[in-house]
C-alpha atoms as a PDB file:
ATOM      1  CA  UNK A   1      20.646 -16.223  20.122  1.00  0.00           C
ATOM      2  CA  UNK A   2      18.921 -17.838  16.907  1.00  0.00           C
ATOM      3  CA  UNK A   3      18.280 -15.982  13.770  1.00  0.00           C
ATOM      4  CA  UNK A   4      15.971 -18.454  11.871  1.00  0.00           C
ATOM      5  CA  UNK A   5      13.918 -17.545   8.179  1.00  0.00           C
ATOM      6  CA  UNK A   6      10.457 -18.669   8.619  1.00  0.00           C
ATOM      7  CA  UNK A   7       7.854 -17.971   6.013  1.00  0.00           C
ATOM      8  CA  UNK A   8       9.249 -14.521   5.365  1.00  0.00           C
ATOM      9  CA  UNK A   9      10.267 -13.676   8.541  1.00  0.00           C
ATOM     10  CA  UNK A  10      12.482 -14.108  11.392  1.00  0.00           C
ATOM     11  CA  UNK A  11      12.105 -16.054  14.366  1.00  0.00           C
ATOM     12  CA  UNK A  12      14.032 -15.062  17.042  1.00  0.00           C
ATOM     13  CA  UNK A  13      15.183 -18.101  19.130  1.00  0.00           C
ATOM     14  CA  UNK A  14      17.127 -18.812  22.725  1.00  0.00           C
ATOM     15  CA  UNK A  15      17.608 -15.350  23.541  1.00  0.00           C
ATOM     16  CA  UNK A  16      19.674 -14.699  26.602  1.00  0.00           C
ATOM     17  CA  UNK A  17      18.327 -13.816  30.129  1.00  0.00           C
ATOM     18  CA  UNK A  18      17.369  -9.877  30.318  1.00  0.00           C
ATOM     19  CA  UNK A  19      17.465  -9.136  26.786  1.00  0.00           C
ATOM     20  CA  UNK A  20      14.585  -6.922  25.702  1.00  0.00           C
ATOM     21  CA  UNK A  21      13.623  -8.766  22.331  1.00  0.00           C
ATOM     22  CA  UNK A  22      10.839  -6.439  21.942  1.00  0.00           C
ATOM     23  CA  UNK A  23      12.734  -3.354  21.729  1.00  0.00           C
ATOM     24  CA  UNK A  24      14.555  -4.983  18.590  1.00  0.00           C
ATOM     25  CA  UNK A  25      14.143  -3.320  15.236  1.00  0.00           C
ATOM     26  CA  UNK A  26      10.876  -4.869  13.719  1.00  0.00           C
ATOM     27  CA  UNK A  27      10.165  -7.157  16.536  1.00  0.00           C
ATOM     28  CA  UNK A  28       6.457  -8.398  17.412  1.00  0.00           C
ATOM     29  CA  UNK A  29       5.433 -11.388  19.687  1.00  0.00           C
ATOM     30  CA  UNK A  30       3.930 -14.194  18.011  1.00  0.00           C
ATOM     31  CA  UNK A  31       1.644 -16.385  20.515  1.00  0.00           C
ATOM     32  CA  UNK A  32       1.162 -18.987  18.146  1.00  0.00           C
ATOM     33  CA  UNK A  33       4.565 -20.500  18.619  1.00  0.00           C
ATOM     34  CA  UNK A  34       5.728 -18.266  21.336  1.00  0.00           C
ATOM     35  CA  UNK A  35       8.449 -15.667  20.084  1.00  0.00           C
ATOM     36  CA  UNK A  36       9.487 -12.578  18.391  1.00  0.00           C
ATOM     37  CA  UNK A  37       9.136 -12.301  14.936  1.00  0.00           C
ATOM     38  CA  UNK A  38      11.179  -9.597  12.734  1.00  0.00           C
ATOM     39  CA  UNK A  39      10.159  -8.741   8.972  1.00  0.00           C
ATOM     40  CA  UNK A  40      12.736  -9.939   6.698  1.00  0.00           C
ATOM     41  CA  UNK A  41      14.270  -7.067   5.452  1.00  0.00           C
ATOM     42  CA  UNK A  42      15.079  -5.719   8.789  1.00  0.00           C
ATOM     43  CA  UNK A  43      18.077  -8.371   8.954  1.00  0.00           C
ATOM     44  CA  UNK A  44      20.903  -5.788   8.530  1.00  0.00           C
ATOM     45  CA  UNK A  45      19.181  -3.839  11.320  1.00  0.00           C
ATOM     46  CA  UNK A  46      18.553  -6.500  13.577  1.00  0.00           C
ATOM     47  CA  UNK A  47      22.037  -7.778  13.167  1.00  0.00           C
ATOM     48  CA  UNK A  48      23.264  -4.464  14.137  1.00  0.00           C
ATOM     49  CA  UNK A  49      21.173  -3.950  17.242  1.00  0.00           C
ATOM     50  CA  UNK A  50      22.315  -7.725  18.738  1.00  0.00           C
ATOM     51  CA  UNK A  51      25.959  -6.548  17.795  1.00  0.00           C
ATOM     52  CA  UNK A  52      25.839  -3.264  19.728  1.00  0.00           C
ATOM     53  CA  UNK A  53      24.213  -5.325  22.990  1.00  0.00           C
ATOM     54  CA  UNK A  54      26.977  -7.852  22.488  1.00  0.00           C
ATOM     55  CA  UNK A  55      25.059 -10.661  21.569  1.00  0.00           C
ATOM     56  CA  UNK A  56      26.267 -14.228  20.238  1.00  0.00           C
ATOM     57  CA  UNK A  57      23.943 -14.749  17.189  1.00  0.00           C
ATOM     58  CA  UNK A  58      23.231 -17.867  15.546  1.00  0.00           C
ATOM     59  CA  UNK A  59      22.596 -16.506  11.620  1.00  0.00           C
ATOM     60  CA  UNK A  60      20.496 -19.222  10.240  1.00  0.00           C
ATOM     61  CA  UNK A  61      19.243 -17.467   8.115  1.00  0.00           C
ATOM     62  CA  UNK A  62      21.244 -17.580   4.943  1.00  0.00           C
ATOM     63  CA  UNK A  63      22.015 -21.624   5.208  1.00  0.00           C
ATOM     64  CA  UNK A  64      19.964 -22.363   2.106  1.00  0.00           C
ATOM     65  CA  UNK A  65      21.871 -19.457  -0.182  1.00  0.00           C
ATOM     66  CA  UNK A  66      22.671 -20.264  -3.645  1.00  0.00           C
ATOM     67  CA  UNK A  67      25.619 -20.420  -5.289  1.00  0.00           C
ATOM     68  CA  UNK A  68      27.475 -16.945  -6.072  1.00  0.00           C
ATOM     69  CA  UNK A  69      27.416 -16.136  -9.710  1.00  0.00           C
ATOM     70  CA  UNK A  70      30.550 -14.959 -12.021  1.00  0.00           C
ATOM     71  CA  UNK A  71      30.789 -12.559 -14.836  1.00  0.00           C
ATOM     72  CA  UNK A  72      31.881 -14.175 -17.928  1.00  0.00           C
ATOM     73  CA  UNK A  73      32.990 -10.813 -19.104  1.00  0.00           C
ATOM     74  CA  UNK A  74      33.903  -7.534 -17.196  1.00  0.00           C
ATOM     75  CA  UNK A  75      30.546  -5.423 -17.784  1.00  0.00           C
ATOM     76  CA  UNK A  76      31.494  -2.124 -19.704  1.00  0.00           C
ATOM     77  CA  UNK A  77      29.830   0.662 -18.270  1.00  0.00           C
ATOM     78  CA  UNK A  78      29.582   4.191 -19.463  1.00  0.00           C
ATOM     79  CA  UNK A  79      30.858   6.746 -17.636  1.00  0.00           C
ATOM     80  CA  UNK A  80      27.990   7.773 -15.603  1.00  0.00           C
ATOM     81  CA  UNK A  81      27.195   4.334 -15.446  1.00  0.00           C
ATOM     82  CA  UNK A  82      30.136   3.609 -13.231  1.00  0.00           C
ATOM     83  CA  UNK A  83      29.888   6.913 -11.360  1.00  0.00           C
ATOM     84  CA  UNK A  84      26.050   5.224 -10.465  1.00  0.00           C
ATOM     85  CA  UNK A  85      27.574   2.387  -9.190  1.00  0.00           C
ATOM     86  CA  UNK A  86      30.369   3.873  -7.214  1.00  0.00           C
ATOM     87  CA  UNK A  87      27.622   5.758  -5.307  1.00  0.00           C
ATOM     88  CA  UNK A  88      25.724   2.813  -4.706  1.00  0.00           C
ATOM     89  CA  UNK A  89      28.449   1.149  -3.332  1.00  0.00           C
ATOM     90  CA  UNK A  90      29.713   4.121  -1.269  1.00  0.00           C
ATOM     91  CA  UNK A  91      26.193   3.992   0.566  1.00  0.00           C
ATOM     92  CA  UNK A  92      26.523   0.530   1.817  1.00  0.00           C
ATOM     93  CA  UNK A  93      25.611  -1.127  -1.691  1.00  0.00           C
ATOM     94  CA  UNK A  94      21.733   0.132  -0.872  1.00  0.00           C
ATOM     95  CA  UNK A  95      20.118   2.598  -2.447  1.00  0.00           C
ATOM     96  CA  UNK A  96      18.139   3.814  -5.631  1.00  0.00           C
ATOM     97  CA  UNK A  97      19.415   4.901  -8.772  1.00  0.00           C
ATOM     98  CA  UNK A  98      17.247   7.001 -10.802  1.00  0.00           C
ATOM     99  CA  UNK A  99      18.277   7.093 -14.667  1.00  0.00           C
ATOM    100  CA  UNK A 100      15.548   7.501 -17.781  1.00  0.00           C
ATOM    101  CA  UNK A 101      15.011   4.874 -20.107  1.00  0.00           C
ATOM    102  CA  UNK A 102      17.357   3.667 -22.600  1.00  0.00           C
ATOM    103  CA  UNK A 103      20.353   4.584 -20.041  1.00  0.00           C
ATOM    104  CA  UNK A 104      21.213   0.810 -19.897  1.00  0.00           C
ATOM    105  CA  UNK A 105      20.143   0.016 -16.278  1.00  0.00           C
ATOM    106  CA  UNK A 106      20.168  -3.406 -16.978  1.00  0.00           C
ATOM    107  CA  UNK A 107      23.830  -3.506 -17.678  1.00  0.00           C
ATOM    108  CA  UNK A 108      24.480  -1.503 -14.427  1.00  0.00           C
ATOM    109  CA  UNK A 109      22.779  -4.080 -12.138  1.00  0.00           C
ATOM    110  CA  UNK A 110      24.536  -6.684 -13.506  1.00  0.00           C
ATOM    111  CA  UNK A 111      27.534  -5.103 -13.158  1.00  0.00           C
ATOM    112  CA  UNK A 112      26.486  -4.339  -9.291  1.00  0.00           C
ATOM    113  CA  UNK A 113      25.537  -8.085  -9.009  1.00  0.00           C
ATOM    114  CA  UNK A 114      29.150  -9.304 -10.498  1.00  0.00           C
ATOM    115  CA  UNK A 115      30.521  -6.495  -8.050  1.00  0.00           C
ATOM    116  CA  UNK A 116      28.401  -8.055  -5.256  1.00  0.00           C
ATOM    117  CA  UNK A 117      29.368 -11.700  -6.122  1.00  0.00           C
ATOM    118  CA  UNK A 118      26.703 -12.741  -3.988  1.00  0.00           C
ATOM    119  CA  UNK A 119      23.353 -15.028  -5.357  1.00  0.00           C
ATOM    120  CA  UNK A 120      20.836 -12.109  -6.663  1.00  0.00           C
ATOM    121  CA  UNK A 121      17.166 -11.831  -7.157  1.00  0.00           C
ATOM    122  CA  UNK A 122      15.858  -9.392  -9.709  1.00  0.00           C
ATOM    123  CA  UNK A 123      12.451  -8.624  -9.822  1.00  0.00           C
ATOM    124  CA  UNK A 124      11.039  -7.064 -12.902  1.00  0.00           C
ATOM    125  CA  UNK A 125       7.586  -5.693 -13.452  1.00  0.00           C
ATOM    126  CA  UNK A 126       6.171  -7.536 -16.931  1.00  0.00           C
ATOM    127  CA  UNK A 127       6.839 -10.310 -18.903  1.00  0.00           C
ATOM    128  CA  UNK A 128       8.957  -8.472 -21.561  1.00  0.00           C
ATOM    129  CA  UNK A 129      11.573  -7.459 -19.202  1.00  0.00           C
ATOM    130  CA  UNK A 130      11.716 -10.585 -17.753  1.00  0.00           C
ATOM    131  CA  UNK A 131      12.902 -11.846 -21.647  1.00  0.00           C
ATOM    132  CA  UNK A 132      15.332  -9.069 -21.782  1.00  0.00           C
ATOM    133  CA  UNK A 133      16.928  -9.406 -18.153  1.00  0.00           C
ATOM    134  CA  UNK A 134      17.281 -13.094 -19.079  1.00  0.00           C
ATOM    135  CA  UNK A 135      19.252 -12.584 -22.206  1.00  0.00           C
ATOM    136  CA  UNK A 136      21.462  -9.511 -20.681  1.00  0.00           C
ATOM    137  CA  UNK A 137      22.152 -12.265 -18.104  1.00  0.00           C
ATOM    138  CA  UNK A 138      23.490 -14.678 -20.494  1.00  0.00           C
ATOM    139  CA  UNK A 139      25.063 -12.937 -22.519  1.00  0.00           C
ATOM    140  CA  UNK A 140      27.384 -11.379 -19.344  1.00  0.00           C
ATOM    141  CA  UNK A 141      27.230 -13.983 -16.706  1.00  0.00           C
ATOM    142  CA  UNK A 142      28.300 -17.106 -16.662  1.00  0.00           C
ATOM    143  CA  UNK A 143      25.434 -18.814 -15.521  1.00  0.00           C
ATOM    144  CA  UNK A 144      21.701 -19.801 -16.664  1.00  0.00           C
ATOM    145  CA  UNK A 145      19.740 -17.438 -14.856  1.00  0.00           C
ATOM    146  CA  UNK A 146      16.816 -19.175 -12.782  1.00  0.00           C
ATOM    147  CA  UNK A 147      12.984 -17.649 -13.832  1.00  0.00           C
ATOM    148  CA  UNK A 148       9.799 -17.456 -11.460  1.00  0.00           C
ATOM    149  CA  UNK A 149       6.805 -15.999 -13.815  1.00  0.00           C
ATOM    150  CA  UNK A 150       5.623 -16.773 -17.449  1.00  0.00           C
ATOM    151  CA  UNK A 151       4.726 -20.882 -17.019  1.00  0.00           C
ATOM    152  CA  UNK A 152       8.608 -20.753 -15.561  1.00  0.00           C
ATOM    153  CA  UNK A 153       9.653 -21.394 -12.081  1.00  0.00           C
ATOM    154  CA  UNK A 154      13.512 -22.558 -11.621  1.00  0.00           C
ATOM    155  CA  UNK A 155      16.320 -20.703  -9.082  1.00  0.00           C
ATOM    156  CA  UNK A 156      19.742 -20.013 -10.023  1.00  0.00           C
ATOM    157  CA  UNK A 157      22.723 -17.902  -9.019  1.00  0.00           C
ATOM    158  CA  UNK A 158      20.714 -15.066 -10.701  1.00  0.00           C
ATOM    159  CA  UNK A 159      17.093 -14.984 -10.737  1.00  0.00           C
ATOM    160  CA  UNK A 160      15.203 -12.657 -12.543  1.00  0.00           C
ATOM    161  CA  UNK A 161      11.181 -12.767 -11.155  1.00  0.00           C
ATOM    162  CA  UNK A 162       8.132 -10.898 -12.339  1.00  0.00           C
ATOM    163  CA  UNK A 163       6.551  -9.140  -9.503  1.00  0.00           C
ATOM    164  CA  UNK A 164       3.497 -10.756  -9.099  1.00  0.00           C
ATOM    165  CA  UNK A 165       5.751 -14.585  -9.115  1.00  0.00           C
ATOM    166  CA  UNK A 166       8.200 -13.206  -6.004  1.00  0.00           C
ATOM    167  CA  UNK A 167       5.192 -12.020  -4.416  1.00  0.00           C
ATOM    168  CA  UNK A 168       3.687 -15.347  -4.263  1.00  0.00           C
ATOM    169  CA  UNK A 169       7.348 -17.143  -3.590  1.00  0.00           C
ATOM    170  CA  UNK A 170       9.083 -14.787  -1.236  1.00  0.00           C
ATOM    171  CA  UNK A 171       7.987 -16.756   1.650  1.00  0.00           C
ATOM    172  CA  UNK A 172       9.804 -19.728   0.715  1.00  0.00           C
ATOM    173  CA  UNK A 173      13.100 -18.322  -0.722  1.00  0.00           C
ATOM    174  CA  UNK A 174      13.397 -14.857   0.616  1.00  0.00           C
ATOM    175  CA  UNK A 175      16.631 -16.358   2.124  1.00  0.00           C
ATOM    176  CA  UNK A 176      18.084 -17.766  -0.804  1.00  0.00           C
ATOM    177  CA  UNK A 177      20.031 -14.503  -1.906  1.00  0.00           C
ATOM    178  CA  UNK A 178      22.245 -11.756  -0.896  1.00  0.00           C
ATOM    179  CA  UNK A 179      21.533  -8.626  -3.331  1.00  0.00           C
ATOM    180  CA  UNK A 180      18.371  -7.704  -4.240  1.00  0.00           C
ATOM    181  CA  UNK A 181      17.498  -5.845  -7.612  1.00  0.00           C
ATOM    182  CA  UNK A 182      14.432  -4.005  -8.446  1.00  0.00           C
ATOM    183  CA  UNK A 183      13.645  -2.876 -11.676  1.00  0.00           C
ATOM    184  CA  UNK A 184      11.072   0.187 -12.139  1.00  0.00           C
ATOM    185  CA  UNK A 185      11.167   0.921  -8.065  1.00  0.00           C
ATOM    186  CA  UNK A 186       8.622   3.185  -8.336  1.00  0.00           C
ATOM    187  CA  UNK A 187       5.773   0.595  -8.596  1.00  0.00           C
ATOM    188  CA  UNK A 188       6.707  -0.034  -4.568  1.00  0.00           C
ATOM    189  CA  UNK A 189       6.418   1.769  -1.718  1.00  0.00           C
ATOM    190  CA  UNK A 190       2.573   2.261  -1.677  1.00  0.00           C
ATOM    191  CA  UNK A 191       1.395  -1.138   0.429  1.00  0.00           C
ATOM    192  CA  UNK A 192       0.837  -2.567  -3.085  1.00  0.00           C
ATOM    193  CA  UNK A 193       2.965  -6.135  -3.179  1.00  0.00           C
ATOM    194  CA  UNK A 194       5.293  -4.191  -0.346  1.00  0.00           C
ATOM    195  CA  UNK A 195       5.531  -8.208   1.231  1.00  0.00           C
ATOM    196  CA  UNK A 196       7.656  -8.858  -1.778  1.00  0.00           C
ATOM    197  CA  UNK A 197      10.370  -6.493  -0.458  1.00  0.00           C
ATOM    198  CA  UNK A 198       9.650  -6.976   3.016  1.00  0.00           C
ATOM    199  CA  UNK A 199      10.597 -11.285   3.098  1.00  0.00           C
ATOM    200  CA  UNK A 200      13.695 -10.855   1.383  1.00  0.00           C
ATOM    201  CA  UNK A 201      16.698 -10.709   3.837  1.00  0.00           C
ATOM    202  CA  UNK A 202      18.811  -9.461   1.194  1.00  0.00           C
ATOM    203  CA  UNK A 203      21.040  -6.929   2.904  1.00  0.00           C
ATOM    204  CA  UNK A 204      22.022  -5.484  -0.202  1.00  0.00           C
ATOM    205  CA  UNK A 205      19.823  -3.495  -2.066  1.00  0.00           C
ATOM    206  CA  UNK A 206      19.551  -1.499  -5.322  1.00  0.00           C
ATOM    207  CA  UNK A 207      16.240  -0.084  -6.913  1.00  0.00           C
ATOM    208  CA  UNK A 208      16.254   0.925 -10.677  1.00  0.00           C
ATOM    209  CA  UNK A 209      14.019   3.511 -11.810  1.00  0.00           C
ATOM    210  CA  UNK A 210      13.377   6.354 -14.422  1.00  0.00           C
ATOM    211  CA  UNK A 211      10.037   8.104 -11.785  1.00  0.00           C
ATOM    212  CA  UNK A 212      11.249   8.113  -8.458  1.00  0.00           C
ATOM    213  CA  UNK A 213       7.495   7.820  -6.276  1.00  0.00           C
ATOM    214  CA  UNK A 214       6.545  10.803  -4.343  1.00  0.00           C
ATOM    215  CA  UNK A 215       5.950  11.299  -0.613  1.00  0.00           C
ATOM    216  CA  UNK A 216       4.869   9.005   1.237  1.00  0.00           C
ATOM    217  CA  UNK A 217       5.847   6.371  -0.919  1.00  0.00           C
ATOM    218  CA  UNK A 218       8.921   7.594  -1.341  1.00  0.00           C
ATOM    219  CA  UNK A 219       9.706   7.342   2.084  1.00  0.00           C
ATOM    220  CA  UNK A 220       8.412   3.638   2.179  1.00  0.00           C
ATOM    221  CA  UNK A 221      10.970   3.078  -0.586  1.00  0.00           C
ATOM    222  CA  UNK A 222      14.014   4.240   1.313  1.00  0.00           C
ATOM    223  CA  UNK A 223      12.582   2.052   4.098  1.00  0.00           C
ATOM    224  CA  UNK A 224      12.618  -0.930   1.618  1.00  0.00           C
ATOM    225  CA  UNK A 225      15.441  -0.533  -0.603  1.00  0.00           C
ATOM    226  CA  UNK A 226      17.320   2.764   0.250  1.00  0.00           C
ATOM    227  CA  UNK A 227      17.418   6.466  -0.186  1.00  0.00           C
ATOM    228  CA  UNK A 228      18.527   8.071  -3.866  1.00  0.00           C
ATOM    229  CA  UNK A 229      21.972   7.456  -4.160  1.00  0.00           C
ATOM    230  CA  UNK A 230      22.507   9.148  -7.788  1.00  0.00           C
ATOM    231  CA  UNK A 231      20.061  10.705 -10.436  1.00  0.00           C
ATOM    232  CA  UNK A 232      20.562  11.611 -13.973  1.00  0.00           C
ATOM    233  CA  UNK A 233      17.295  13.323 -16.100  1.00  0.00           C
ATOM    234  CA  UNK A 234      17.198  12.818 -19.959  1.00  0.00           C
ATOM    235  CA  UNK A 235      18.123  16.321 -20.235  1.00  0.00           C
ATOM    236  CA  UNK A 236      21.676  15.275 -18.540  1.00  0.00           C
ATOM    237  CA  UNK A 237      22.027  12.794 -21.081  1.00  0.00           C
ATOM    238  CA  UNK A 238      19.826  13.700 -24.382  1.00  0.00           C
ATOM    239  CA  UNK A 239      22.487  14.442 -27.184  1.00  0.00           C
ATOM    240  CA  UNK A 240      25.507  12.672 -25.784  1.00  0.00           C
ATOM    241  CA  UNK A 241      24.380   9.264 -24.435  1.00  0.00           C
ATOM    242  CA  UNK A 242      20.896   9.572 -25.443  1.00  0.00           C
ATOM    243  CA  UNK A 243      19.300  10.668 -28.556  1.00  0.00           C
ATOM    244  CA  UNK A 244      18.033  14.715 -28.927  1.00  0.00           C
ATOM    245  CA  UNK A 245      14.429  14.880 -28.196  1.00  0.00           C
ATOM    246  CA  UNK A 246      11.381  16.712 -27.933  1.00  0.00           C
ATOM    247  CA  UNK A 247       8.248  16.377 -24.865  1.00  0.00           C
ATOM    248  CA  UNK A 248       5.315  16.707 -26.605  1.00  0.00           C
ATOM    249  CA  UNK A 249       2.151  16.362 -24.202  1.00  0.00           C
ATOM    250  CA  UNK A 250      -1.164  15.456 -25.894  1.00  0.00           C
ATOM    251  CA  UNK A 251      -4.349  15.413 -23.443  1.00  0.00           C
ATOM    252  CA  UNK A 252      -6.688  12.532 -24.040  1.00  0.00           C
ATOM    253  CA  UNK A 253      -9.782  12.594 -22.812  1.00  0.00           C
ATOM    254  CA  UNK A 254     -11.190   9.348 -20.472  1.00  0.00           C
ATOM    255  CA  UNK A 255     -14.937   8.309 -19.984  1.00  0.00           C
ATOM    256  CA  UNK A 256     -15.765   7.113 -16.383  1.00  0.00           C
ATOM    257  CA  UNK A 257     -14.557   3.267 -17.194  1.00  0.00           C
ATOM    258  CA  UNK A 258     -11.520   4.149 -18.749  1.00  0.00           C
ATOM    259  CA  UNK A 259     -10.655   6.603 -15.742  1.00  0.00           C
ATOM    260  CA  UNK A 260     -11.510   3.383 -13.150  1.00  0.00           C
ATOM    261  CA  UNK A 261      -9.194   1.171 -15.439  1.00  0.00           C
ATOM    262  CA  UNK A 262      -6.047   3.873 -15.089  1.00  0.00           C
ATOM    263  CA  UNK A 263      -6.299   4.657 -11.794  1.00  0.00           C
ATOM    264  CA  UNK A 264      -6.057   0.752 -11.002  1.00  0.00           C
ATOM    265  CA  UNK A 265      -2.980   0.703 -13.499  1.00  0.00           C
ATOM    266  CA  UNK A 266      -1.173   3.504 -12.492  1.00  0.00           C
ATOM    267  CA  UNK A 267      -1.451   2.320  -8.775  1.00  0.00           C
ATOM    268  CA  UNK A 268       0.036  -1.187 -10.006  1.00  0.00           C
ATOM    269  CA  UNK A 269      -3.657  -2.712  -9.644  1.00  0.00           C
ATOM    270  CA  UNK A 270      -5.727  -4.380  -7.292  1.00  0.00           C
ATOM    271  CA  UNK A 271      -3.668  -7.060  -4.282  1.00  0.00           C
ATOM    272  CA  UNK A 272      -4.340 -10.581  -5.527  1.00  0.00           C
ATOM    273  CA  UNK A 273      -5.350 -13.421  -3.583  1.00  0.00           C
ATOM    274  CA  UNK A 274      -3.255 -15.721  -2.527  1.00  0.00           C
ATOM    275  CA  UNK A 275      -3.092 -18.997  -4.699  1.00  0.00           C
ATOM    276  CA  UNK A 276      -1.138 -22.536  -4.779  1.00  0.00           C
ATOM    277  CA  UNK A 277       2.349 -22.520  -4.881  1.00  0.00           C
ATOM    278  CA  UNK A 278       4.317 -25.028  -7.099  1.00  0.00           C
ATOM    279  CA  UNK A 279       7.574 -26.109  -6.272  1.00  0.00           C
ATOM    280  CA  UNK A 280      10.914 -24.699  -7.566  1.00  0.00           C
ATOM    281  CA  UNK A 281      13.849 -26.309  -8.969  1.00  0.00           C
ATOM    282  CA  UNK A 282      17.351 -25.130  -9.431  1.00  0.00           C
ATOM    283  CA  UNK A 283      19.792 -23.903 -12.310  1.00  0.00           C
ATOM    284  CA  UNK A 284      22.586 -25.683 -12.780  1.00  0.00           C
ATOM    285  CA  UNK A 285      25.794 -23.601 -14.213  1.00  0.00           C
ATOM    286  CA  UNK A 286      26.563 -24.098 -17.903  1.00  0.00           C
END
């Protein structure tokens, strides 16, 4: 049987005589070129499923992968830093790791992705972290990270993506890479963007946050990227690794067009239309 990426998805070819396909994990028929599609992301599941029916698969799927980056430097990590990524990789390198700001996330991905060794995608939420996951990557790896977003769009071993960019490319290189990072998690799991997540057949998996979503979206998450695998609070932290502090709230009123503008930014905004996509070229190492 044939595992091939198409637009985000997975086509699933030359099955053998009796096999349900449609009982597969994520499987739906398509009549437009007559078989059974699976999302992305259900890769790892599908694979397992075939293996348990002892089925010969064809994995086309990853033929187009990039090249697998290489630390220039073993990433230091702080203490709970490492126990983070121990966890992760004790659950099957998938999962979400919840740590407040200033904690040094960053560092810990990229110390996942050297871990990993295998071509990584990093999807970041605004402009501004995509400037500081591109320097972290320099300055560690040795490679020039690839950029989709901000008048940028090149691939590399590492590629570090706004959200709204791998939203509009995931179709077309949602097979290109083997770990998938996601920086400030909680912004998925709540349909908004969720095809991002969904056309990547990364089977490993690690969401960054400091706000992990509640129910239902939290549930969507561990669909998506993986249950909590460790959690820190700033209290754990505040006066050792982070500096002492004090939560102050302060209430601000909103008048009814402020309120409309925050509830569209707090839910990550409004689902763009879909626009032209420009082509993509790739990083070549230093």
């Amino acid at each position: 049987m044939r595992l091939v990426f198409d637009r985000g998805t997975l086509l699933l070819l030359d099955a053998p005589a009796g096999l349900p396909v449609g009982t597969l994990p994520g499987a739906l028929w398509d009549p437009r070129v007559r078989a059974f599609r699976c999302p992305g992301y259900s890769l790892p599941a599908l694979r397992q499923a075939l293996e348990s029916r002892n089925v010969q698969v064809s994995d086309e799927t990853s033929l187009y992968r990039l090249d697998r980056p290489v630390s220039r430097t073993p990433v230091e990590l702080r203490p709970y830093q490492r126990a983070a990524l121990a966890a992760w990789d004790l659950a099957g390198r998938r999962g979400l790791v919840v740590l407040p700001t200033g904690s040094g996330k960053t560092r810990l991905a990229l110390a996942a992705i050297a871990q990993a060794g295998e071509p990584a995608l990093c999807l970041v939420p605004t402009r501004v972290l995509l400037e500081q996951w591109v320097r972290a990557t320099r300055e560690f790896m040795d490679c020039e990270p690839g950029v989709l977003g901000d008048g940028e769009r090149t691939l590399g071993s590492i590629t570090v993506a706004t959200f709204e960019s791998a939203w509009r490319q995931m179709d077309r290189i949602g097979n290109r890479f083997g770990t998938l990072i996601v920086d400030e998690a909680h912004h998925f799991g709540n349909g908004i963007r969720d095809e991002a997540l969904e056309m990547c057949t990364a089977t490993l998996r690690l969401g960054l946050t400091a706000t992990p979503p509640a129910m239902p979206a939290g549930d969507r998450l561990v669909e998506l990227l993986g249950r909590t695998v460790f959690e820190l609070s700033v209290a754990d932290l505040a006066g050792s690794f982070l500096a002492p502090f004090d939560n102050i709230v302060i209430h601000v009123d909103l008048n009814s067009s402020e309120r409309v503008e925050y509830d569209q930014l707090t839910r990550g905004g409004t689902t763009p239309s879909r626009v032209h996509r420009d082509g993509l070229s790739l990083v070549q190492k230093r």
